[in-house]
N, C-alpha and C. Protein backbone atom coordinates (compact mmCIF):
# COMPACT_ATOMS: atom_id res chain seq x y z
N UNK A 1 12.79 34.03 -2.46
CA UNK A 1 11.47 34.63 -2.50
C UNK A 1 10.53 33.85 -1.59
N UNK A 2 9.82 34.65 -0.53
CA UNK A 2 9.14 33.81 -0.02
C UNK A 2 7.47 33.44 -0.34
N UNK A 3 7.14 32.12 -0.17
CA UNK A 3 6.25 31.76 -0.81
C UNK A 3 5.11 32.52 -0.64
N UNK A 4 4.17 32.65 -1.79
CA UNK A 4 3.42 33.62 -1.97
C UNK A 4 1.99 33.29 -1.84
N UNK A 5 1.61 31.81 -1.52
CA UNK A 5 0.51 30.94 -1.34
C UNK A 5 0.39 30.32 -0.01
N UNK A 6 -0.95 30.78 0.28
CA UNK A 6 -0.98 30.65 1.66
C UNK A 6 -0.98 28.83 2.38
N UNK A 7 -0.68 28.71 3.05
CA UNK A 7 -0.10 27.01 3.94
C UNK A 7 -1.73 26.63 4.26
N UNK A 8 -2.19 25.57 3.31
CA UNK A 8 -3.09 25.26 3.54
C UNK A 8 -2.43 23.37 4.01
N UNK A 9 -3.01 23.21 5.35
CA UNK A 9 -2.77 22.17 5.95
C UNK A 9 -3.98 20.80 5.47
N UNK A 10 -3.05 19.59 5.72
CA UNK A 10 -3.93 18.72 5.36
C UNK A 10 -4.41 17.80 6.74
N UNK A 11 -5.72 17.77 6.51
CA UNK A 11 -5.84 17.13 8.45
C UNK A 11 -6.73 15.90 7.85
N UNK A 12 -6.48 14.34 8.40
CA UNK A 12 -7.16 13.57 8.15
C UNK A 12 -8.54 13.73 9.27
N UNK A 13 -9.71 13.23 8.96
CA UNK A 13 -10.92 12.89 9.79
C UNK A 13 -10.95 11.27 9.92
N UNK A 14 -10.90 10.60 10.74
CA UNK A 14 -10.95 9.30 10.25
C UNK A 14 -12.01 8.82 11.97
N UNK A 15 -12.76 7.58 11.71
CA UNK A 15 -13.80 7.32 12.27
C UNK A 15 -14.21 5.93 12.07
N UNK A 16 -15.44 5.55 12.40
CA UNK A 16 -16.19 4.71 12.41
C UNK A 16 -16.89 4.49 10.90
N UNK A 17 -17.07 3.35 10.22
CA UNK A 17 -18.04 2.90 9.13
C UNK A 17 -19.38 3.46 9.75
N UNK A 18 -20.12 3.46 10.59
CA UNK A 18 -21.43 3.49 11.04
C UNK A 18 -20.67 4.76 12.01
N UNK A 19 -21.95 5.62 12.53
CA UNK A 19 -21.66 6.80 13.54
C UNK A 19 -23.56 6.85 14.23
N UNK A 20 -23.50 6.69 15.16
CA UNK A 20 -24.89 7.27 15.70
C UNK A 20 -25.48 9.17 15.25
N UNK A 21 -26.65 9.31 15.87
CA UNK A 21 -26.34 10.35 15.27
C UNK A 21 -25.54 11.74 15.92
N UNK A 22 -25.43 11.35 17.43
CA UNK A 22 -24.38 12.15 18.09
C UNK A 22 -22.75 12.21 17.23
N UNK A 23 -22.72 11.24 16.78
CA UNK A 23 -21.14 11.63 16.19
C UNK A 23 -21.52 11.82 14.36
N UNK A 24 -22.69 11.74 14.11
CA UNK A 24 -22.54 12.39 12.62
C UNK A 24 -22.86 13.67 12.79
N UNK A 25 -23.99 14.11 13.76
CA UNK A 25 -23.84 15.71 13.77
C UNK A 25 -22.35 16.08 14.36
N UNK A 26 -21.45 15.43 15.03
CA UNK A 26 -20.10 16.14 15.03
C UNK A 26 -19.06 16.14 14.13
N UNK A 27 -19.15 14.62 12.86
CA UNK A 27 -18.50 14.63 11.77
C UNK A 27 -18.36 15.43 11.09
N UNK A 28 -20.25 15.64 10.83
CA UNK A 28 -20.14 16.80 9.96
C UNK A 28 -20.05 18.71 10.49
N UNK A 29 -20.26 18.82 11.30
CA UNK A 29 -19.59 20.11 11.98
C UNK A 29 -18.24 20.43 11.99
N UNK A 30 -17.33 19.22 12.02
CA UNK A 30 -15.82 19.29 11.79
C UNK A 30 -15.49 19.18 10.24
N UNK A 31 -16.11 18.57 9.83
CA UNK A 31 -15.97 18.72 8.02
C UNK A 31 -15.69 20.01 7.42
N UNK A 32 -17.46 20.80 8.23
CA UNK A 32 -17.47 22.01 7.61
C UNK A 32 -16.76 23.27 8.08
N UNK A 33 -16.40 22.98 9.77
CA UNK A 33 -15.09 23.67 10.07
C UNK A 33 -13.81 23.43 9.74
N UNK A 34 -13.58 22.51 9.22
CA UNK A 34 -12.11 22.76 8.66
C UNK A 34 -12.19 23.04 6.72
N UNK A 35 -13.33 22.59 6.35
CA UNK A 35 -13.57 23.28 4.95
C UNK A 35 -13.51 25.30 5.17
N UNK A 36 -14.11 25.81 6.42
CA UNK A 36 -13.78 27.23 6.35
C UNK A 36 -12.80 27.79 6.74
N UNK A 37 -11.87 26.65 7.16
CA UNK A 37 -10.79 27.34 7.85
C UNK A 37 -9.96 26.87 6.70
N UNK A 38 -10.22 26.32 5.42
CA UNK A 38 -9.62 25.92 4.16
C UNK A 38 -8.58 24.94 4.15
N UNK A 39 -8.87 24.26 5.18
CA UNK A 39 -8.11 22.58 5.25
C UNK A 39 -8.30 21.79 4.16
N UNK A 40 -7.36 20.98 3.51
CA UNK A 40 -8.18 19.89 2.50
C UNK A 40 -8.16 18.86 3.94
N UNK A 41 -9.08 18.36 3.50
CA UNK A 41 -9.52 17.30 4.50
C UNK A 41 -9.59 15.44 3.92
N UNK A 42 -8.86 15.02 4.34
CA UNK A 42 -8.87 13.41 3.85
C UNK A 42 -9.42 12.30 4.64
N UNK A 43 -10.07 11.34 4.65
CA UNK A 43 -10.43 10.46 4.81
C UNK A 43 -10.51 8.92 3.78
N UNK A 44 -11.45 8.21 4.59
CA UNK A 44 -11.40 6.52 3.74
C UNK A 44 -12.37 6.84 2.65
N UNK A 45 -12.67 7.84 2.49
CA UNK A 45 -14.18 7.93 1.73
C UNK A 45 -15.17 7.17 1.34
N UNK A 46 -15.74 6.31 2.61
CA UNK A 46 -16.58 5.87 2.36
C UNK A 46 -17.73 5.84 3.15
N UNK A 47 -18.17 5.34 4.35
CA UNK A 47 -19.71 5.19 4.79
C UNK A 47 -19.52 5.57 6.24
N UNK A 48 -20.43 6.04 7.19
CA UNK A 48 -20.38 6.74 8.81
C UNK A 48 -19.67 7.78 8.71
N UNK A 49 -18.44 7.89 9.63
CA UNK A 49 -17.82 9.56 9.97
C UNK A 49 -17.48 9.78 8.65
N UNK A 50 -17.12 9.31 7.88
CA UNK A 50 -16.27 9.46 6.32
C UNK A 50 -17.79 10.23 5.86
N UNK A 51 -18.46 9.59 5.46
CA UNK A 51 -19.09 10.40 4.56
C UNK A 51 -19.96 11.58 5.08
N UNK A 52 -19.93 11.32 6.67
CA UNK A 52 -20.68 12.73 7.28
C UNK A 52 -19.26 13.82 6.78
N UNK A 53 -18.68 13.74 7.80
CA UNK A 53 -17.28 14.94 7.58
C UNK A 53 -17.22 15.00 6.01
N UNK A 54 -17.27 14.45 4.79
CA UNK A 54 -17.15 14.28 3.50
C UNK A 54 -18.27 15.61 3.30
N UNK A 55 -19.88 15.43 3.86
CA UNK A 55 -20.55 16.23 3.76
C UNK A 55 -20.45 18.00 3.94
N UNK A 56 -19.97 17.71 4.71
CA UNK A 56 -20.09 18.81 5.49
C UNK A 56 -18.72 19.80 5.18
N UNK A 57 -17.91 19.69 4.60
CA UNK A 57 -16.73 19.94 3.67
C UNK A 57 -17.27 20.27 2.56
N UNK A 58 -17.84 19.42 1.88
CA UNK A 58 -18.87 20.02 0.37
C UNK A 58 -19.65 20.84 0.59
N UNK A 59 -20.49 20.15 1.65
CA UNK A 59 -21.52 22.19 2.03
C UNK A 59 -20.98 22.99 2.43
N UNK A 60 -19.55 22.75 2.70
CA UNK A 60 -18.75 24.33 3.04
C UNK A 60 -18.03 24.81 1.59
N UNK A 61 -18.21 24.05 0.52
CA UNK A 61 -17.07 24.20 -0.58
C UNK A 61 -15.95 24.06 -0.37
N UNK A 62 -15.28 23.40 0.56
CA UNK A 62 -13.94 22.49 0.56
C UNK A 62 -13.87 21.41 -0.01
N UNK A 63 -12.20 21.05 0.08
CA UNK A 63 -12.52 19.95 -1.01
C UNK A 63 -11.93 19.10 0.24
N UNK A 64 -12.40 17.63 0.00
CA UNK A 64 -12.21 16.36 0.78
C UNK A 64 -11.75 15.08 -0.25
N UNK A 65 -10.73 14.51 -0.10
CA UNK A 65 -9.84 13.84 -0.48
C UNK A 65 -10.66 12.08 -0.20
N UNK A 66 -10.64 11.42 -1.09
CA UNK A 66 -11.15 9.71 -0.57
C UNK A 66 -10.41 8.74 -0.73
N UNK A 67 -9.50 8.59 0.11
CA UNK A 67 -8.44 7.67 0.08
C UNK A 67 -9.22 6.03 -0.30
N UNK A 68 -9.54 5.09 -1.24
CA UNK A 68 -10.51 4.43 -1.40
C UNK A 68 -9.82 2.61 -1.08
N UNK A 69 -10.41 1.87 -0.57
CA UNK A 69 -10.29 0.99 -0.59
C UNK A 69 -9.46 -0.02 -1.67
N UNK A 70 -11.00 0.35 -2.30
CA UNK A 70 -10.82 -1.02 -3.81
C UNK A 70 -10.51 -0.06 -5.04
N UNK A 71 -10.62 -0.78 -5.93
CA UNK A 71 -10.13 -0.17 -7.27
C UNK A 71 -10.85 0.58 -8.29
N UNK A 72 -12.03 0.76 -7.72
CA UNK A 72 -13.34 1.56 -8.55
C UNK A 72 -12.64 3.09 -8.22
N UNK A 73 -13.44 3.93 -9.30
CA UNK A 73 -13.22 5.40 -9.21
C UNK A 73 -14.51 5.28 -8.84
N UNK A 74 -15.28 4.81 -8.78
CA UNK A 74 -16.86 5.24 -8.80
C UNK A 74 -17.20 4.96 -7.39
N UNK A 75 -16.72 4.17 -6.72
CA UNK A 75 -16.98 4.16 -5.22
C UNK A 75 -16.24 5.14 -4.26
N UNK A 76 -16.98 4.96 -3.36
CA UNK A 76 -17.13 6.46 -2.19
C UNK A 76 -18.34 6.49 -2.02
N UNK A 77 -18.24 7.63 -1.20
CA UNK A 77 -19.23 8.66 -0.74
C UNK A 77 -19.76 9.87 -1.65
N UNK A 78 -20.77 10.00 -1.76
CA UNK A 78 -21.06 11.05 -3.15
C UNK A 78 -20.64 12.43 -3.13
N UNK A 79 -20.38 12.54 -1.77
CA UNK A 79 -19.69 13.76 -1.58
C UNK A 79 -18.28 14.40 -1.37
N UNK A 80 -17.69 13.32 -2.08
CA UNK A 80 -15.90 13.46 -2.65
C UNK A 80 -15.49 14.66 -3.50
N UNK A 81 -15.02 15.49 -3.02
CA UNK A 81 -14.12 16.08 -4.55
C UNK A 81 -13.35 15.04 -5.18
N UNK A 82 -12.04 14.69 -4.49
CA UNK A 82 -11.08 13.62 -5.51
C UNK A 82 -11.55 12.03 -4.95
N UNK A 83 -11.49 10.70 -5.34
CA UNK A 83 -11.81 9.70 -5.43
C UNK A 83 -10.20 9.11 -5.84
N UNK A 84 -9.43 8.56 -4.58
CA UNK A 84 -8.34 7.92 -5.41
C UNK A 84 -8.27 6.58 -4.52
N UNK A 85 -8.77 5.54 -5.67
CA UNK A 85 -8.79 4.45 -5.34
C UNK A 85 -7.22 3.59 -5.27
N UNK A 86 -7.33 2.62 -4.62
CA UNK A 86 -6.01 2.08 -3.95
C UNK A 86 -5.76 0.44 -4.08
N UNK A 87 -6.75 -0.17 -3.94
CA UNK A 87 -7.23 -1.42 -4.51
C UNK A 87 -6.25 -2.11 -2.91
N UNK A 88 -6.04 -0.93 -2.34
CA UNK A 88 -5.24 -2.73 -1.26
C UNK A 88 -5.78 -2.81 0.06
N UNK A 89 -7.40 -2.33 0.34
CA UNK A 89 -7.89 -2.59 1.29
C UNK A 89 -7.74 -1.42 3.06
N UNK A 90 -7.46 -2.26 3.73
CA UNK A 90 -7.32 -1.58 5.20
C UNK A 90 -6.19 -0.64 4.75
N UNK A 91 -5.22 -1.43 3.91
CA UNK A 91 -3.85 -0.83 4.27
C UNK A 91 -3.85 0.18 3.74
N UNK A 92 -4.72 1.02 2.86
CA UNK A 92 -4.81 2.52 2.88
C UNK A 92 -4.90 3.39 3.84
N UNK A 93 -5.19 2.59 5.28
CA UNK A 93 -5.28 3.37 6.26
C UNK A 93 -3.47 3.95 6.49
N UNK A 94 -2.91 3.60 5.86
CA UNK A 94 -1.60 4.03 6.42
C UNK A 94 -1.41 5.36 5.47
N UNK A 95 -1.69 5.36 4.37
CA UNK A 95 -1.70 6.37 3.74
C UNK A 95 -2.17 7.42 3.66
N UNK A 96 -3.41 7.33 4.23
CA UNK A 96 -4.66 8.33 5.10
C UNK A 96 -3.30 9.10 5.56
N UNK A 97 -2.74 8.47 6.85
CA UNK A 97 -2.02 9.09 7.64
C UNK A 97 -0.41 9.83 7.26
N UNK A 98 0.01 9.02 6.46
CA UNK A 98 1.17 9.48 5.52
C UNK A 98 0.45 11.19 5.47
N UNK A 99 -0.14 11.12 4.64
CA UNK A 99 -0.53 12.17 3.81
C UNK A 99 -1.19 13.61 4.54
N UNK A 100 -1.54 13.16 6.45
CA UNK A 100 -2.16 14.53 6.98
C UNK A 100 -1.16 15.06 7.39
N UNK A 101 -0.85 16.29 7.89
CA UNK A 101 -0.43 17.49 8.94
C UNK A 101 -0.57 16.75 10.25
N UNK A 102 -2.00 16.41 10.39
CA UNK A 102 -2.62 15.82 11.94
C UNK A 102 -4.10 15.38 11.38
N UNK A 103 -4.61 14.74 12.54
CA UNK A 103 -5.79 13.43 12.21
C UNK A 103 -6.55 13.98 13.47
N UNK A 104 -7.80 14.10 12.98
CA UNK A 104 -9.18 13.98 13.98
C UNK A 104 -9.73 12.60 13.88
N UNK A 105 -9.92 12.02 15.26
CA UNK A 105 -10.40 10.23 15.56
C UNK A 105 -12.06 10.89 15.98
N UNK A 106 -12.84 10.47 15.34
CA UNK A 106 -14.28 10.46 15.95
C UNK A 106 -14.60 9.22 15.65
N UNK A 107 -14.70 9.19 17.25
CA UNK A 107 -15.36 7.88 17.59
C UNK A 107 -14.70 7.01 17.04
N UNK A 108 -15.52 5.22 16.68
CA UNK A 108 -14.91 3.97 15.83
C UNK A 108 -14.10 2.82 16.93
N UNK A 109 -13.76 2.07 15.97
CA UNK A 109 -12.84 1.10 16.50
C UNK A 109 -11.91 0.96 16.38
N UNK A 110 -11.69 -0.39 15.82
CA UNK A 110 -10.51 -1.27 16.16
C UNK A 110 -9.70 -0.45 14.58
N UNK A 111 -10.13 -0.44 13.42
CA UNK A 111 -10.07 0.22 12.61
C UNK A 111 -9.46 1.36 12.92
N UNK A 112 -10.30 2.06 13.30
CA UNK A 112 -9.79 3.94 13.96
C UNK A 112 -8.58 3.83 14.74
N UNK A 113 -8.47 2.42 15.23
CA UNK A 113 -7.43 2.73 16.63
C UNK A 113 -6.38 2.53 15.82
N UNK A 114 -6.22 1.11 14.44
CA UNK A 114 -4.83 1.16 13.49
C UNK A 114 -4.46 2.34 13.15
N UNK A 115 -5.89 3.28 12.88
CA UNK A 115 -4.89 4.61 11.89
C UNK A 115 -4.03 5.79 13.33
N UNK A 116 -4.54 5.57 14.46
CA UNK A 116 -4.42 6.34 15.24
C UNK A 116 -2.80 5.82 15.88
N UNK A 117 -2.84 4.47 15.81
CA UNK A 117 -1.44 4.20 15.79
C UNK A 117 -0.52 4.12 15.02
N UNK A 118 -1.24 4.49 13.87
CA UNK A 118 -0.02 4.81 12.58
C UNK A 118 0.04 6.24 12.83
N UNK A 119 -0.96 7.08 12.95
CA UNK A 119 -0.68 8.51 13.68
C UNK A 119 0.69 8.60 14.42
N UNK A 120 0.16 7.91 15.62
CA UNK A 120 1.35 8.06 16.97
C UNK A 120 2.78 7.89 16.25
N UNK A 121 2.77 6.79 15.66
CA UNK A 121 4.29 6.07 15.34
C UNK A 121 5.28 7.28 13.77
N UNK A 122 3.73 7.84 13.53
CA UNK A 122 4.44 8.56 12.43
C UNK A 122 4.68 10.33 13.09
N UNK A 123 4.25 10.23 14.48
CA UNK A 123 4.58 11.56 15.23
C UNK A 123 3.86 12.82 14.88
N UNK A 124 2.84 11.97 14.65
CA UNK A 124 1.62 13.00 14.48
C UNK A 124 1.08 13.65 15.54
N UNK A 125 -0.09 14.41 15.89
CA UNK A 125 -0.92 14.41 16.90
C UNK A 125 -1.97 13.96 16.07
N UNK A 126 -3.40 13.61 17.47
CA UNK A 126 -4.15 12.86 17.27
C UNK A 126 -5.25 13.17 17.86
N UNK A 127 -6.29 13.67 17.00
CA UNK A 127 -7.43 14.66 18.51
C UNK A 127 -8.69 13.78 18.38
N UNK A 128 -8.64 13.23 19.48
CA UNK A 128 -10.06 12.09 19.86
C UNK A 128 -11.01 12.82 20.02
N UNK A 129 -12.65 12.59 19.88
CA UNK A 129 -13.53 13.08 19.80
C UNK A 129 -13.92 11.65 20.30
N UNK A 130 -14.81 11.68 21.30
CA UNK A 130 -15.71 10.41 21.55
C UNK A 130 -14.66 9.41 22.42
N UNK A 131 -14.57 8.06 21.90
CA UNK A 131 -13.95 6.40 22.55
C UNK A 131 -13.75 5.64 21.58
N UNK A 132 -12.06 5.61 21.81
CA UNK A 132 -11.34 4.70 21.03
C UNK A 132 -10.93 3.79 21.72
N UNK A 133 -11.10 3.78 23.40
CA UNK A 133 -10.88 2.61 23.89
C UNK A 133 -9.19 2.84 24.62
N UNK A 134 -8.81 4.26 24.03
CA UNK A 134 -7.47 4.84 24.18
C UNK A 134 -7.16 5.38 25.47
N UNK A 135 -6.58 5.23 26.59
CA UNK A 135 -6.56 6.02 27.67
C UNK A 135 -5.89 7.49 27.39
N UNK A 136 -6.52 8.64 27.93
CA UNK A 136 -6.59 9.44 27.64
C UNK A 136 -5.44 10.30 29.03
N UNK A 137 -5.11 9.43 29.74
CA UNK A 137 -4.35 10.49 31.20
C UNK A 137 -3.09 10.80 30.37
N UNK A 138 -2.74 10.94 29.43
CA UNK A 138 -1.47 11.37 28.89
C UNK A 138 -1.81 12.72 28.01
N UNK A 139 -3.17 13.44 28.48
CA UNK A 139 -3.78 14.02 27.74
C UNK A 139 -3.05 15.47 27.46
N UNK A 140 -2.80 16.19 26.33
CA UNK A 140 -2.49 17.33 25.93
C UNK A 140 -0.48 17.22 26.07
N UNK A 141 0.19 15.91 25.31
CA UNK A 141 0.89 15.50 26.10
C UNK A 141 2.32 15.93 24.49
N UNK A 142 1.15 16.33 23.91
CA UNK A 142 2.34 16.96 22.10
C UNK A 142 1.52 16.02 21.63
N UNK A 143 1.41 14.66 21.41
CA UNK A 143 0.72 13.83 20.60
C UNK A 143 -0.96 13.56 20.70
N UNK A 144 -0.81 13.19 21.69
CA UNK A 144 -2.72 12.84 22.27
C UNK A 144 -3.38 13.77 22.51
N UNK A 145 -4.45 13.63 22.21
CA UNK A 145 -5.49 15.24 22.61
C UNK A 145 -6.61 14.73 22.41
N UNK A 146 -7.66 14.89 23.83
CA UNK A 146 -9.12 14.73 23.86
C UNK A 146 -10.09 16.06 23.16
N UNK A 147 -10.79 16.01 22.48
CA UNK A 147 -11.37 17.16 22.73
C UNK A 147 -13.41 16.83 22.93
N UNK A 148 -13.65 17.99 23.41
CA UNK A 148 -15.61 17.53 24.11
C UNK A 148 -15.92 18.02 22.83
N UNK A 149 -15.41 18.84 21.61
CA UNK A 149 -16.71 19.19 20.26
C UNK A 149 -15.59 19.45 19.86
N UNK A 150 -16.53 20.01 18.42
CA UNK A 150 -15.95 19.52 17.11
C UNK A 150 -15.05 21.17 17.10
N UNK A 151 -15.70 22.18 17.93
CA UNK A 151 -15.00 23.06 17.51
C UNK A 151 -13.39 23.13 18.73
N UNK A 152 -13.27 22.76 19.42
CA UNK A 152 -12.47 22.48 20.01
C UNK A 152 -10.95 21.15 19.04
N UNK A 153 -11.73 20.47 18.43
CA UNK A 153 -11.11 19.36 18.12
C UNK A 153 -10.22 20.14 16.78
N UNK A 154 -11.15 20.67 15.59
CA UNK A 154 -10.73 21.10 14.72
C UNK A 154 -9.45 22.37 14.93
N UNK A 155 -9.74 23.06 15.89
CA UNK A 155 -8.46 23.96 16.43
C UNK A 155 -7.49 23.95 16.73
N UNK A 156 -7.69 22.31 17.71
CA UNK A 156 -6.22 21.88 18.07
C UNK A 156 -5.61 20.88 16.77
N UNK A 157 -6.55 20.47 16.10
CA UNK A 157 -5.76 20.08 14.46
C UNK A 157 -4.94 20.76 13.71
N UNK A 158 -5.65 22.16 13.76
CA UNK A 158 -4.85 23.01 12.78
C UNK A 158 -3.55 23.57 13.61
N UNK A 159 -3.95 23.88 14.74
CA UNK A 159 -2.45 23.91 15.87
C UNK A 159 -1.34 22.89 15.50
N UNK A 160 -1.80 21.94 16.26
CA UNK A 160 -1.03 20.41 15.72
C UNK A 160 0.10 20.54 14.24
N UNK A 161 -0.95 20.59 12.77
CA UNK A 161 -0.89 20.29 11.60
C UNK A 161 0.03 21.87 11.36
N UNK A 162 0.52 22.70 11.83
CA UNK A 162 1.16 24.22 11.83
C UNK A 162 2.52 23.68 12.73
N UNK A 163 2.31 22.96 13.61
CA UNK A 163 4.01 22.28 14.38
C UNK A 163 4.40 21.37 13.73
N UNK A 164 3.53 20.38 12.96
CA UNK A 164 4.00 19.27 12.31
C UNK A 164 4.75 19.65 11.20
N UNK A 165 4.04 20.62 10.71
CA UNK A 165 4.68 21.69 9.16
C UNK A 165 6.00 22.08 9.53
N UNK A 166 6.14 22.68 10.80
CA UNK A 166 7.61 23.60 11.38
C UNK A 166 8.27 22.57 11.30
N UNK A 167 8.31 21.98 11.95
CA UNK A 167 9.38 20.45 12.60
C UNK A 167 9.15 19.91 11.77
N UNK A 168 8.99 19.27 10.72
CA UNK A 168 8.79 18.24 9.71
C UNK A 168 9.88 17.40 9.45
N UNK A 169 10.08 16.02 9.45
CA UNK A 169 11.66 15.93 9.63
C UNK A 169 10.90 14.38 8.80
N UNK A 170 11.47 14.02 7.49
CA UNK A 170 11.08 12.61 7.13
C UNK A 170 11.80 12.04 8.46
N UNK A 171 10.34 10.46 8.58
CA UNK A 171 10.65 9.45 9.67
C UNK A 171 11.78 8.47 9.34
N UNK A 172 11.84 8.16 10.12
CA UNK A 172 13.05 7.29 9.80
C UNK A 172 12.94 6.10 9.69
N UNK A 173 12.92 5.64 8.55
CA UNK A 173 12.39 4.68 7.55
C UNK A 173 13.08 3.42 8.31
N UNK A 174 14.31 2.97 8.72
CA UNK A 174 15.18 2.13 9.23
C UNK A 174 14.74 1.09 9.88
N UNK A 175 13.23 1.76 10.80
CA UNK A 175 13.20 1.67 12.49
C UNK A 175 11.80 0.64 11.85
């Protein structure tokens, strides 16, 4: 029987603690475009792109996932549907990534660039918005992808996060 519930993809947003306000008006524009295009959407849930994109998912009525640092339920961003705290720090960033289809990078650092290489290594794609410091000439290459806005970025996510679904092949744990 084939499944009768429609393939709702999971796309991480992941970013900067702090965002100017050029990349929070794009956080949250991608929040609320992939809340209508009915993505659950995950992030660190906590402060800059996290809690813009967090926003903007809730004002769309999507739900957004807060992969959390420390061990509180009560910390985050106020605009979490789920709150699942982790208590082991950065290294939730790996789980962020475990857990998407495909990952939108807005903007950030050194931070953004770990999850973006846990992206790569876990054969994700990876759609930059802004400077990660990442050279970009390998651009549109199956994995890497620049995009200039949020509606561009969020499209090629759900593209991405629809091949990742087809091909899905557990990694190979060995390596």
């Amino acid at each position: 029987m084939k499944n009768q519930y429609p393939i709702v993809y999971n796309i991480a947003v992941i970013g900067g603690s702090t965002a100017d306000i050029k990349y929070r008006e794009i956080s949250l524009e991608v929040g609320q475009m992939l809340a209508e295009r009915h993505a659950t959407v995950i992030c660190g849930g906590m402060t800059g792109v996290m809690e813009w994109v967090a926003q903007g998912v809730s004002e769309a009525g999507g739900t957004i996932i807060g992969i959390l640092p420390g061990y509180s339920t009560t910390s985050g961003n106020r605009f979490l549907t789920f709150r699942l705290p982790t208590g082991i720090g950065y290294a939730r960033n790996f789980l962020i990534i475990r857990a998407a289809d495909a990952v939108i990078a807005i903007d950030g650092a050194t931070g953004t660039m770990s999850e973006a290489a846990f992206a790569l290594t876990e054969g994700k794609s990876v759609i930059v918005i802004g400077d990660l410091g990442i050279d970009h000439t390998k651009k549109d290459d199956g994995i890497m992808f620049h995009a200039d806005s949020a509606k561009e970025a969020v499209d090629l996510a759900l593209r991405e996060a629809e091949k990742h679904r087809l091909n899905q092949e557990p990694p190979d744990m060995d390596s």
